[in-house]
Every structure is written in structure tokens, then in C-alpha cells.
C-alpha atoms as a PDB file:
ATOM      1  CA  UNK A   1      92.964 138.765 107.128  1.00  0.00           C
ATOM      2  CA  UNK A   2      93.528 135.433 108.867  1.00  0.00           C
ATOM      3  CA  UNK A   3      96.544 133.738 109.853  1.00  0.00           C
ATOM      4  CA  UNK A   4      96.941 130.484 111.416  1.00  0.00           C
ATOM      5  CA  UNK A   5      98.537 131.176 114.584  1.00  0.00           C
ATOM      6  CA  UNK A   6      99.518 127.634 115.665  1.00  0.00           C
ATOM      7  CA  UNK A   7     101.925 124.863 115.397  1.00  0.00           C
ATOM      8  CA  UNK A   8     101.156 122.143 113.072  1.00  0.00           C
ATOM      9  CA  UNK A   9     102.878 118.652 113.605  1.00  0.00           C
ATOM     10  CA  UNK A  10     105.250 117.166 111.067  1.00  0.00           C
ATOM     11  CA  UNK A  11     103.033 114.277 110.933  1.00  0.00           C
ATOM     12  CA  UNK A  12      99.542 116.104 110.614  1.00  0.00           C
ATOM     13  CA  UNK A  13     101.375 118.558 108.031  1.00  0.00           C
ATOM     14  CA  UNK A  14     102.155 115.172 106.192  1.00  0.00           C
ATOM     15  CA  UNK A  15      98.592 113.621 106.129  1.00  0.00           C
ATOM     16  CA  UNK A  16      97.340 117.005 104.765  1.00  0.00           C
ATOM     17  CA  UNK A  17      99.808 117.456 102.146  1.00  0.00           C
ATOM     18  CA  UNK A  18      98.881 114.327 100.781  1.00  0.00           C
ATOM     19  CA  UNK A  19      95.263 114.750 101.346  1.00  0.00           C
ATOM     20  CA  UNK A  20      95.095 117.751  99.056  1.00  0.00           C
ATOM     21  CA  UNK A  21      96.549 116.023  96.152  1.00  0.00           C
ATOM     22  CA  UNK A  22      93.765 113.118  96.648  1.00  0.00           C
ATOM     23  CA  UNK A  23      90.906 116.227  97.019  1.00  0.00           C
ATOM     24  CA  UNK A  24      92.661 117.710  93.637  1.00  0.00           C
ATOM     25  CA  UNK A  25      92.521 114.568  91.667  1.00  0.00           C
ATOM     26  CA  UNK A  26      88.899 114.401  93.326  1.00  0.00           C
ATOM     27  CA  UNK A  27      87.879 117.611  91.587  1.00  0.00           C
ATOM     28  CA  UNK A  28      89.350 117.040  88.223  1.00  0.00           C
ATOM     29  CA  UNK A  29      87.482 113.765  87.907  1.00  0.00           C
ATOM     30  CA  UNK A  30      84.335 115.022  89.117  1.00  0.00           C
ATOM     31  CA  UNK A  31      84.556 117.971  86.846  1.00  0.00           C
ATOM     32  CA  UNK A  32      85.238 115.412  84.086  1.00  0.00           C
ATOM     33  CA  UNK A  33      82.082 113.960  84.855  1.00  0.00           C
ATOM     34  CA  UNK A  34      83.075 111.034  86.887  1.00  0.00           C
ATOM     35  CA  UNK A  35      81.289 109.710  90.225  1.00  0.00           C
ATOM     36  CA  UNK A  36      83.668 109.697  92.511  1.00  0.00           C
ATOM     37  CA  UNK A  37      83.634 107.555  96.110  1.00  0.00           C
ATOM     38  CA  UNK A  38      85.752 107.774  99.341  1.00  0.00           C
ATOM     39  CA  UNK A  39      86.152 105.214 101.442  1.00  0.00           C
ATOM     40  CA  UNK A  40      85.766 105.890 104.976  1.00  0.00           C
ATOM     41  CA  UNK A  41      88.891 103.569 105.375  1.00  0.00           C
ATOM     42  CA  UNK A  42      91.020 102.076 102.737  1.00  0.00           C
ATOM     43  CA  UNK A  43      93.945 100.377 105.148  1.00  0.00           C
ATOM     44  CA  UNK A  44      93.812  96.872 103.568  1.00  0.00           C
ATOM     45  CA  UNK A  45      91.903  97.847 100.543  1.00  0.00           C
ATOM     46  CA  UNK A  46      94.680 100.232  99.267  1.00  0.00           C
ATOM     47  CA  UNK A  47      92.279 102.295  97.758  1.00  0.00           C
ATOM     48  CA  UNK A  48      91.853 106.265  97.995  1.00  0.00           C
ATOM     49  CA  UNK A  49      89.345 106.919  95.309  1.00  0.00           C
ATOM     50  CA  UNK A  50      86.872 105.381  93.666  1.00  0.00           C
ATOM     51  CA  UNK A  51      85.655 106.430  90.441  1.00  0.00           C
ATOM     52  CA  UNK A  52      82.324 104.722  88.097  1.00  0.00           C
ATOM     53  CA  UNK A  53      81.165 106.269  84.755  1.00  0.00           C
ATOM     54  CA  UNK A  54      77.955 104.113  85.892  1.00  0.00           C
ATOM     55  CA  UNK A  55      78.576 100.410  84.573  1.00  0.00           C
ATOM     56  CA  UNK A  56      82.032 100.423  85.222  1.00  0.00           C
ATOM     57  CA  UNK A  57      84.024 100.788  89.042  1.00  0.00           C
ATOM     58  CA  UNK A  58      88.123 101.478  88.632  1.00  0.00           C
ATOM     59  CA  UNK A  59      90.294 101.896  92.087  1.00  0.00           C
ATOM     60  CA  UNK A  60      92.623 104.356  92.536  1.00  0.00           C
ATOM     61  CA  UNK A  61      95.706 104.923  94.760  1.00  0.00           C
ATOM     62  CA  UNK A  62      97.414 108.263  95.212  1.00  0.00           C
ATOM     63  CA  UNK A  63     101.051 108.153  96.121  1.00  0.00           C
ATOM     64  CA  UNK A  64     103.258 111.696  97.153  1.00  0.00           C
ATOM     65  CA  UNK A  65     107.004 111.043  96.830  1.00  0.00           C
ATOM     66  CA  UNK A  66     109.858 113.433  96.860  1.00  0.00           C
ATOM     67  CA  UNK A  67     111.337 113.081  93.843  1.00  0.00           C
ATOM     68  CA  UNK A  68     114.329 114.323  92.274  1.00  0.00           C
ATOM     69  CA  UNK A  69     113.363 113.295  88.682  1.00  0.00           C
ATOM     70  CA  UNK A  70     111.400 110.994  86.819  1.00  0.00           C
ATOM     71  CA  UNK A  71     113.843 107.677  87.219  1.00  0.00           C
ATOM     72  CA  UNK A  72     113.295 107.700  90.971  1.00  0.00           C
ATOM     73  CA  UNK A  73     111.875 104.435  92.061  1.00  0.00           C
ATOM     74  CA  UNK A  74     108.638 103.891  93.798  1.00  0.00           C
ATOM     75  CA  UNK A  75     107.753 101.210  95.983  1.00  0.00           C
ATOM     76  CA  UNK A  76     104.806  98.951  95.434  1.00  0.00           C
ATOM     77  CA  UNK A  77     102.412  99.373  98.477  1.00  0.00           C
ATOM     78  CA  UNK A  78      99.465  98.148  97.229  1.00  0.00           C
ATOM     79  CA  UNK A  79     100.390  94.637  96.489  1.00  0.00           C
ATOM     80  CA  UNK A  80      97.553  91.698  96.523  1.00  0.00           C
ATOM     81  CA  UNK A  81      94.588  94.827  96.538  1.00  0.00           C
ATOM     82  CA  UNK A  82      92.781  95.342  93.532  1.00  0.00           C
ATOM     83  CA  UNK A  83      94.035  99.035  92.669  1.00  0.00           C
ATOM     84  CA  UNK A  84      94.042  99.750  89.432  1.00  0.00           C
ATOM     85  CA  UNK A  85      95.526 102.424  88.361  1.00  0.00           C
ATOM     86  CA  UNK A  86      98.217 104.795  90.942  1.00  0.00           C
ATOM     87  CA  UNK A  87      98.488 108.597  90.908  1.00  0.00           C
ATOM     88  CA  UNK A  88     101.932 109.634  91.691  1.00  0.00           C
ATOM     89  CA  UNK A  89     102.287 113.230  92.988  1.00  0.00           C
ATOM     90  CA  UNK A  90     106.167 115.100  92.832  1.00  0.00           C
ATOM     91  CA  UNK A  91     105.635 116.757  96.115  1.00  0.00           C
ATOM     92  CA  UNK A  92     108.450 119.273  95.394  1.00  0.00           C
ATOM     93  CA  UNK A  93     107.425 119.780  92.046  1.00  0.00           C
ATOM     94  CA  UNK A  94     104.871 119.949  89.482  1.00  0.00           C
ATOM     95  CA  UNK A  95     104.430 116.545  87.996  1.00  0.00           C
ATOM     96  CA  UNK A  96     103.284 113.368  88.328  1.00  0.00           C
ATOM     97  CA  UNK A  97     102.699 110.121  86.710  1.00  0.00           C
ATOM     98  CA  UNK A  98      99.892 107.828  86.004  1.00  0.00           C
ATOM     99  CA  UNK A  99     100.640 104.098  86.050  1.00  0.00           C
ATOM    100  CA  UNK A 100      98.684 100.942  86.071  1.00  0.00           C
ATOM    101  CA  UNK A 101      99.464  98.930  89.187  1.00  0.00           C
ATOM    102  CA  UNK A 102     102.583  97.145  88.941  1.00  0.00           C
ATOM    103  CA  UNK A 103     103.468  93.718  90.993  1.00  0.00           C
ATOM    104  CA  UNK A 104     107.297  94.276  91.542  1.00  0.00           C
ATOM    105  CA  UNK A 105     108.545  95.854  94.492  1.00  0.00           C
ATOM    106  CA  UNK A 106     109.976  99.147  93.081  1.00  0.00           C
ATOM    107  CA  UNK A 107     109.588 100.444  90.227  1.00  0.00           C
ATOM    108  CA  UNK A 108     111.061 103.973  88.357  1.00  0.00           C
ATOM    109  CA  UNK A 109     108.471 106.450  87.612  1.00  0.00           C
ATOM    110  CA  UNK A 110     109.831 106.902  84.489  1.00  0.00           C
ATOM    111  CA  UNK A 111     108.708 103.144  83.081  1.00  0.00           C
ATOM    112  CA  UNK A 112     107.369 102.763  79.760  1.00  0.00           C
ATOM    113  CA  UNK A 113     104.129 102.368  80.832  1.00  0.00           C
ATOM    114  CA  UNK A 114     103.536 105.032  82.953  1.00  0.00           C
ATOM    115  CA  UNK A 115     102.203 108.037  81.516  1.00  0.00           C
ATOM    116  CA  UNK A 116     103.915 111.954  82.892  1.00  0.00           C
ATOM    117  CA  UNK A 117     101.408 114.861  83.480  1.00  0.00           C
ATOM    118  CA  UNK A 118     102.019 118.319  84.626  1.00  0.00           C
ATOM    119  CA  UNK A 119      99.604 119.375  87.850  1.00  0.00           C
ATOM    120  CA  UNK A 120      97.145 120.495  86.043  1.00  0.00           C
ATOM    121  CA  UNK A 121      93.518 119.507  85.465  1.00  0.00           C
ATOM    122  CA  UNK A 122      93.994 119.581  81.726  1.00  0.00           C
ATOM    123  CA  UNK A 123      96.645 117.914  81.634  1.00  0.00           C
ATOM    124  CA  UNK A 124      95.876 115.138  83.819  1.00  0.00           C
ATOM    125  CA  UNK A 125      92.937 114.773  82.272  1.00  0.00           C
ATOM    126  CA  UNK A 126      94.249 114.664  78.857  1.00  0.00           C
ATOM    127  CA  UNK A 127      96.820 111.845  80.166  1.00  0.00           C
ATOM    128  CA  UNK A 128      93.913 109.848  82.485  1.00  0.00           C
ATOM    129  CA  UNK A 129      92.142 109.700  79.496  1.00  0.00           C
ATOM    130  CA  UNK A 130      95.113 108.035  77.486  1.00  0.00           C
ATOM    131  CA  UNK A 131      95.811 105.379  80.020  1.00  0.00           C
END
């Protein structure tokens, strides 16, 4: 069977952590029958996914935070792009929230209109289709 036998960086560990809850929200949305685009490079654009049902484009950020419960506060990093909606990820859980883009600078994930989901496809979905 194969092991990995090497080191992995804090960093690197980091950027793939948080790349395989973008790739997961990837595959639920595709499965849902969405198209879904990556940009080669969204520094300045803020956005990690884009989805279209064909006439209609919506961005979407995806966020990891360690959180210790759903009042924690999130910061807004995406202010002056044109995200839509943000996909917050509890990294040492199995949760996450939904939320339209908000302009203040923090924010708990707990607001009213943010919208909880367990880490799974159905449930996602069933929330992503509520927002």
C-alpha cells in the first residue's frame, strides 16, 4: 500500500487543506448540474469558483476558518470584488455556512442571513439551493 514518506510544509499543508474544500464544493455543484469555472488566478478578483446554469454567471469565494462555534466572526476579504455568495468551511469540524457577501469588516457566522449546512453534498445542496 502507499505511504507518503515525506515532509509536507505547514504552509503547503495549508493551501491543500483549503484546496480540497474548493474541489468538494466543485463536485457537488457539478453533480448538481452546474458549469463550473476556475480561474487560473483570482488574487484581486476574490473569486474561487465560478458557477453558470447557462444565462446566468454567480462568483463564489471559499473561506476555511477554525472555528469554535457558529458566533465566531469572519473577516471580510473580499471587499470591492464582485463575489457573490462565500462558502465558509469549519476546518475542525463538520459545518459550514453559506452567506451572501457582506460589506462590514467582520462578521459572526452565525448572522441571520447566513444559512448552516453540514459537509455533506445533500445538505449543501439542499441549503445552496435556499440561498
Amino acid at each position: 500500500m502507499p505511504r507518503r514518506l515525506t515532509h509536507t510544509k505547514k504552509g503547503t499543508h495549508d493551501v491543500l487543506k483549503h484546496t480540497s474544500f474548493e474541489v468538494t464544493v466543485v463536485s457537488w455543484l457539478m453533480q448538481d448540474g452546474w458549469q463550473v469555472f476556475l480561474p487560473m488566478l483570482d488574487n484581486g478578483h476574490k473569486t474561487d469558483i465560478l458557477i453558470s446554469d447557462g444565462p446566468n454567471y454567480f462568483r463564489i469565494q471559499i473561506k476555511t476558518v477554525e472555528a469554535t462555534g457558529d458566533s465566531h466572526l469572519v473577516e471580510n476579504k473580499w471587499e470591492g470584488s464582485d463575489v457573490d455568495l462565500i462558502v465558509f468551511f469549519a476546518r475542525n469540524s463538520n459545518w459550514g455556512v453559506i452567506a451572501p457577501a457582506f460589506t462590514e469588516k467582520k462578521r459572526p457566522l452565525n448572522h441571520e442571513t447566513h444559512h448552516k449546512f453540514e459537509q455533506t453534498k445533500k445538505d449543501f445542496l439542499r441549503v445552496f439551493h435556499g440561498v
